[in-house]
Protein backbone atom coordinates (compact mmCIF):
# COMPACT_ATOMS: atom_id res chain seq x y z
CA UNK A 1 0.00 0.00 0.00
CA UNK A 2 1.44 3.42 -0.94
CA UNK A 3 1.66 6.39 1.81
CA UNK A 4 0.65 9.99 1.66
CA UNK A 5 1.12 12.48 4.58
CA UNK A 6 -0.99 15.29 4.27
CA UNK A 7 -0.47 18.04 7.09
CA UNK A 8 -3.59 20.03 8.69
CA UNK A 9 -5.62 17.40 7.36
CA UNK A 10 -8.47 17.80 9.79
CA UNK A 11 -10.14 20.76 8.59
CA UNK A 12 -10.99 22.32 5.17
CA UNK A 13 -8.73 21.70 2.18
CA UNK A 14 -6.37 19.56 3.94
CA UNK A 15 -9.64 17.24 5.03
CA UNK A 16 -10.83 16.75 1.71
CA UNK A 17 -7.41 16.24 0.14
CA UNK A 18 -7.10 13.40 3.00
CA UNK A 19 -11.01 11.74 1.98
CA UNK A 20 -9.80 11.86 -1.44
CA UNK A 21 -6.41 9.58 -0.98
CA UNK A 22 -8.33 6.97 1.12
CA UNK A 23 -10.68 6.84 -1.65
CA UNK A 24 -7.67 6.14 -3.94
CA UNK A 25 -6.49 3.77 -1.42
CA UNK A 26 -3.66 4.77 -0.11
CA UNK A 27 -2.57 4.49 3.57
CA UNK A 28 -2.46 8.05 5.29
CA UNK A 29 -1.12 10.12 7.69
CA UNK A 30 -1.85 13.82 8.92
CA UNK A 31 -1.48 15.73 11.66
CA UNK A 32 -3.01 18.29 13.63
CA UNK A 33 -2.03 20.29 16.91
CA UNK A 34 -5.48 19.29 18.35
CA UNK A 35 -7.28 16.13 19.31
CA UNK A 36 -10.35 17.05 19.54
CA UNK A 37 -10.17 18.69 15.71
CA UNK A 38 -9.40 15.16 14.66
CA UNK A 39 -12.21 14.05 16.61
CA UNK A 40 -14.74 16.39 14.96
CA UNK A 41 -13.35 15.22 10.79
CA UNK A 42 -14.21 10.99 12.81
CA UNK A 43 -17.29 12.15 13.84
CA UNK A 44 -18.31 13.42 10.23
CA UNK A 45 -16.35 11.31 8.04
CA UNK A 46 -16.18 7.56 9.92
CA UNK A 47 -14.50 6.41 6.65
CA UNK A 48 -11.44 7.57 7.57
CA UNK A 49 -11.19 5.79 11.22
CA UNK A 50 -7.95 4.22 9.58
CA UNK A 51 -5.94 7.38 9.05
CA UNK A 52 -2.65 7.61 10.74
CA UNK A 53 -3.19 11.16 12.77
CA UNK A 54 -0.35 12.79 14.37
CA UNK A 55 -0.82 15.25 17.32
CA UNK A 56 2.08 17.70 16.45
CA UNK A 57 2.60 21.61 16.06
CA UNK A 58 4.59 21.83 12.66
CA UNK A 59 6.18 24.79 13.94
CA UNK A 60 8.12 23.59 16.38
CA UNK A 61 11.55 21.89 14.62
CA UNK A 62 11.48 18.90 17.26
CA UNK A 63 7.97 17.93 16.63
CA UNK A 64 8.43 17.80 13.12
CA UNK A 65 11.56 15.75 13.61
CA UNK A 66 9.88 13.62 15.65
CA UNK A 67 7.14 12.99 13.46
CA UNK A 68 9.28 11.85 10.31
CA UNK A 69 11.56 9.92 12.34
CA UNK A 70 7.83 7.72 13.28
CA UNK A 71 6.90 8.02 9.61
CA UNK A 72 10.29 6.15 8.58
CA UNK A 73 10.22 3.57 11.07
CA UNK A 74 6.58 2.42 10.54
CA UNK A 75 6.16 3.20 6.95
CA UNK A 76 9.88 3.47 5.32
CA UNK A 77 8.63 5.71 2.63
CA UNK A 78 6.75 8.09 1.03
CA UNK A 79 5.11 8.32 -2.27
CA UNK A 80 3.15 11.38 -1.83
CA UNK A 81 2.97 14.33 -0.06
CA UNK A 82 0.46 17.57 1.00
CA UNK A 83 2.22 20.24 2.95
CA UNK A 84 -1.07 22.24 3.40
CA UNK A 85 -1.05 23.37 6.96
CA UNK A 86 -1.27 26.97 7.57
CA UNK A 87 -2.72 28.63 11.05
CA UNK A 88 -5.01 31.62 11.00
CA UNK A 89 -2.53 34.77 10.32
CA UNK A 90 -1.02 35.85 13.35
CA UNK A 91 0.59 38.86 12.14
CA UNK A 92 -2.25 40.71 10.22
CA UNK A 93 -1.98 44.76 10.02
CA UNK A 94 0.22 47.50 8.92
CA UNK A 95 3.71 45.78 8.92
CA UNK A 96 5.39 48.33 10.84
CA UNK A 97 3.10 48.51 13.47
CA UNK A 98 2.44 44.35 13.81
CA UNK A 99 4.82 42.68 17.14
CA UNK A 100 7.99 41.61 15.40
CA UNK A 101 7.42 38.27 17.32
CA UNK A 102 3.71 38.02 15.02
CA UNK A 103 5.90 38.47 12.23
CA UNK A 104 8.24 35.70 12.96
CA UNK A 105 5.92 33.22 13.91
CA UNK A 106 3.87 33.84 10.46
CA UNK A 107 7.37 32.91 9.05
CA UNK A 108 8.12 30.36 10.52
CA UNK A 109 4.88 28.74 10.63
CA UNK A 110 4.13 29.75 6.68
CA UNK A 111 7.50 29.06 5.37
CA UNK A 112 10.33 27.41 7.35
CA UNK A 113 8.07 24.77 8.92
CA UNK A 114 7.15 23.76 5.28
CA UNK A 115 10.77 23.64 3.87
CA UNK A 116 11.55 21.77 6.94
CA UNK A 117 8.86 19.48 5.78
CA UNK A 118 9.55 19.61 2.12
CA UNK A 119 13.31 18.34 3.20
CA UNK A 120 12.29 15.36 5.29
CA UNK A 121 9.76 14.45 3.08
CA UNK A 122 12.18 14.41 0.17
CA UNK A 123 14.82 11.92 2.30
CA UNK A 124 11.50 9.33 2.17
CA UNK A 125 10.89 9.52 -1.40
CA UNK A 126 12.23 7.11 -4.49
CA UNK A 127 11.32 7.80 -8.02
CA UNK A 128 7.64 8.23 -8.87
CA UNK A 129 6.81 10.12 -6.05
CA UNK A 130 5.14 13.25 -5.94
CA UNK A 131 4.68 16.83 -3.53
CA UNK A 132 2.35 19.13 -4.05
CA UNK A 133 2.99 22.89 -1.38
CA UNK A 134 -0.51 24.31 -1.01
CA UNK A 135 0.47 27.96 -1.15
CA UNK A 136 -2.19 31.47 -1.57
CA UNK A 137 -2.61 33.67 -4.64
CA UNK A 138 -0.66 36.07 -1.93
CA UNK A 139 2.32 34.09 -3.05
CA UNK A 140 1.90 35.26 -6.49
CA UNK A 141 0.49 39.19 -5.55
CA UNK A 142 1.30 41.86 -2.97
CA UNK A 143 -0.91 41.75 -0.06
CA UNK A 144 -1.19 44.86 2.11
CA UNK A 145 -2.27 43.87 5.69
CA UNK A 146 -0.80 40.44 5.38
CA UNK A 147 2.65 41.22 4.04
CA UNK A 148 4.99 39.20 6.50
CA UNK A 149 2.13 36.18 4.98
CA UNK A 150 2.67 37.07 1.69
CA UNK A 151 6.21 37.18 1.80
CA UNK A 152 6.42 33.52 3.47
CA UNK A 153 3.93 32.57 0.48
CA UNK A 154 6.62 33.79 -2.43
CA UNK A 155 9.25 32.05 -0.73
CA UNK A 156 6.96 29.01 -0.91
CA UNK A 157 6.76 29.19 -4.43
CA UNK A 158 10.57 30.21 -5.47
CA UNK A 159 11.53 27.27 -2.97
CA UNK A 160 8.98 24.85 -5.16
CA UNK A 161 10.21 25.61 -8.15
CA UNK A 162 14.04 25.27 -7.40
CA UNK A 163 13.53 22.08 -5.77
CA UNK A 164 11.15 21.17 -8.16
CA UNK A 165 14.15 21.48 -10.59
CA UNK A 166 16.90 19.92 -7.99
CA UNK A 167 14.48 16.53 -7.51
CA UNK A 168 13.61 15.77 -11.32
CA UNK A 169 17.31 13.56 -11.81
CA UNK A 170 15.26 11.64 -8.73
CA UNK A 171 12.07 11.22 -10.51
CA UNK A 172 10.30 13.58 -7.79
CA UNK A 173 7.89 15.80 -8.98
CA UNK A 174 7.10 18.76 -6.88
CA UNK A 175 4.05 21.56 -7.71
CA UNK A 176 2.36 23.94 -5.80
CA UNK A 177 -1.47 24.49 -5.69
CA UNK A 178 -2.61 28.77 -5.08
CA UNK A 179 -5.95 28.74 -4.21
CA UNK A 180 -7.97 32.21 -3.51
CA UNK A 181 -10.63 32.31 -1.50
CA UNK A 182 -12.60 28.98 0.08
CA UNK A 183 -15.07 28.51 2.48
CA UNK A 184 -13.39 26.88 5.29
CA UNK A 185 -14.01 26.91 8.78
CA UNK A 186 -11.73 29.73 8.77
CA UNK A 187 -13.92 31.87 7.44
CA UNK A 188 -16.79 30.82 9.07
CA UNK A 189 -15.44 31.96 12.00
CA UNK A 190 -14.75 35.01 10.73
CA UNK A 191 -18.18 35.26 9.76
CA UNK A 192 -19.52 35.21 13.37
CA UNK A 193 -18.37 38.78 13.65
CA UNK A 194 -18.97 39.75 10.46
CA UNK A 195 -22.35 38.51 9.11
CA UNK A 196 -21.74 39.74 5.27
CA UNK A 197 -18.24 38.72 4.94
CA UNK A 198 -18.99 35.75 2.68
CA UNK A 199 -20.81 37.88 0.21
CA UNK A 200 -18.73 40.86 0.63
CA UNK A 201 -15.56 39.10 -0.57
CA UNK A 202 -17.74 37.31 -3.16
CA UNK A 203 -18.38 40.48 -4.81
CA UNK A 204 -14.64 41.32 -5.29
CA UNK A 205 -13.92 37.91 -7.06
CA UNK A 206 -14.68 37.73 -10.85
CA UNK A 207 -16.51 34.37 -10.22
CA UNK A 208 -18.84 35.86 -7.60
CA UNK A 209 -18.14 33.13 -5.07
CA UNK A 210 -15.31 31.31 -2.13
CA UNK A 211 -13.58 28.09 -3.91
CA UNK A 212 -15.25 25.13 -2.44
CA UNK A 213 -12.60 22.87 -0.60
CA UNK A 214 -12.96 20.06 -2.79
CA UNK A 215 -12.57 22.52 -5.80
CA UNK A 216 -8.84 22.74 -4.80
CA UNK A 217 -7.92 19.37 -3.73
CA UNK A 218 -8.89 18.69 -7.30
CA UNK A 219 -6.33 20.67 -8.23
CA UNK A 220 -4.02 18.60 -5.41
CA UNK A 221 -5.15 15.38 -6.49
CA UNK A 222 -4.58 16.03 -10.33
CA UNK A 223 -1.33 17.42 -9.91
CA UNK A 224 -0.33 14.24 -7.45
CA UNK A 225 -1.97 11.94 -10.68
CA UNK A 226 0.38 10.23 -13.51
CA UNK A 227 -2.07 12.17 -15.45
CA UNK A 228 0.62 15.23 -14.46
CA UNK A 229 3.45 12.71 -14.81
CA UNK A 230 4.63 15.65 -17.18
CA UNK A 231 3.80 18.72 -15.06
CA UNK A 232 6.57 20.01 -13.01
CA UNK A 233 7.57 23.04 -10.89
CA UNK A 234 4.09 24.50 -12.15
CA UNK A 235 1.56 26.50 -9.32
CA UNK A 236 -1.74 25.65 -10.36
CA UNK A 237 -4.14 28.72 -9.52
CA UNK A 238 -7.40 27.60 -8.43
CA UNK A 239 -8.94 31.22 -7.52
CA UNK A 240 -12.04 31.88 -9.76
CA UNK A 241 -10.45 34.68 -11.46
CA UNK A 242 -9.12 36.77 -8.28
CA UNK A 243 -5.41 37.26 -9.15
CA UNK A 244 -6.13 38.37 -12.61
CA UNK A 245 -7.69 41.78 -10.71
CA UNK A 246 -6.26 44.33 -8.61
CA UNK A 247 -8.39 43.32 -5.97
């Protein structure tokens, strides 16, 4: 049986991608810093009671170590990988007025906790394997109000094309998925305290609507697929339009 790892895949688009590899039959593993978030994906998706999860907080080096050092000694390998997880943005506001310890954190959290990923998933992989980075369309944009974000999200995508290029003598393939806007619990959160956020920020986006989650992980499972076998170093935007407007 082949292995995925799929991190934050308890909630949103990190959930679905996981539903979608069981369905595809492969054996996988995700993590979460919470139980009881776990819990709540069991409670409303019982197919999945086989799922390896992992309580860990990716942003903390030791965890992380700690959780590829189990994924080598019970699995050995990897054939694919989803580095999705991504917290809600700690450092949001004007960037010289944010705590320069928000700002860090968003870095670490939004970039250096994925390349630390990206490397020890790459030390589990053989030929034929595949990673796709689930970045933002702020990766590809400048984002006022989220810029320490934004910046962590462009690193994402020069660090998934370089190693994209570095892996293909291993027969690796590495892509990134940008999504815009999705309805996640994220934003419906967010729309406890603000009532008309969902149709607010549907107005600014061409398509007049959020992503739905399993709307990207198409994107993620396609670009995982042989039928990509060709596709390489590529960020697939799945954002109804959004970055093609100044919005």
């Amino acid at each position: 049986m082949k292995t995925a790892l799929v991190t934050g895949g308890t909630r949103g688009i990190g959930l679905e991608t996981v539903r979608r590899l069981v369905a595809e039959g492969y054996k996988v593993v995700t993590c979460s810093r919470s139980k009881a978030s776990w819990g709540e994906a069991l409670n409303a998706h019982p197919e999945l009671a086989e799922v390896d999860h992992q309580i860990i907080d990716i942003s903390i080096d030791s965890e992380l170590e700690k959780l590829f050092s189990y994924i080598t000694e019970t699995y050995g390998e990897l054939h694919v990988a989803v580095n999705n997880a991504s917290p809600q943005i700690a450092s949001s506001g004007r960037f010289h007025q944010v705590d320069s310890a928000l700002l860090k954190d968003t870095l670490n959290v939004d970039f250096w906790a994925q390349a630390l990923c990206l490397k020890y998933e790459i030390q589990l992989m053989k030929p034929g394997a595949a990673i796709v980075n689930v970045s933002s369309v702020n990766g590809l944009r400048p984002t006022p109000g989220a810029s320490m974000y934004s910046a962590a999200k462009h690193a994402m995508e020069g660090l998934t094309r370089s190693l994209a290029l570095e892996n293909i003598p291993s027969g690796i393939r590495i892509n990134g998925v940008a999504p815009g806007v999705t309805w996640t619990p994220r934003w419906e959160e967010r729309q406890v305290s603000h009532p008309n956020i969902r149709q607010e920020v549907s107005d600014v986006v061409p398509i007049k609507r959020f992503a739905h989650s399993d709307e990207v992980a198409n994107a993620i499972e396609f670009l995982l697929s042989d039928k990509a076998s060709y596709i390489v170093g590529h960020t697939l935007v799945v954002d109804g339009g959004i970055s093609l407007t100044g919005a």
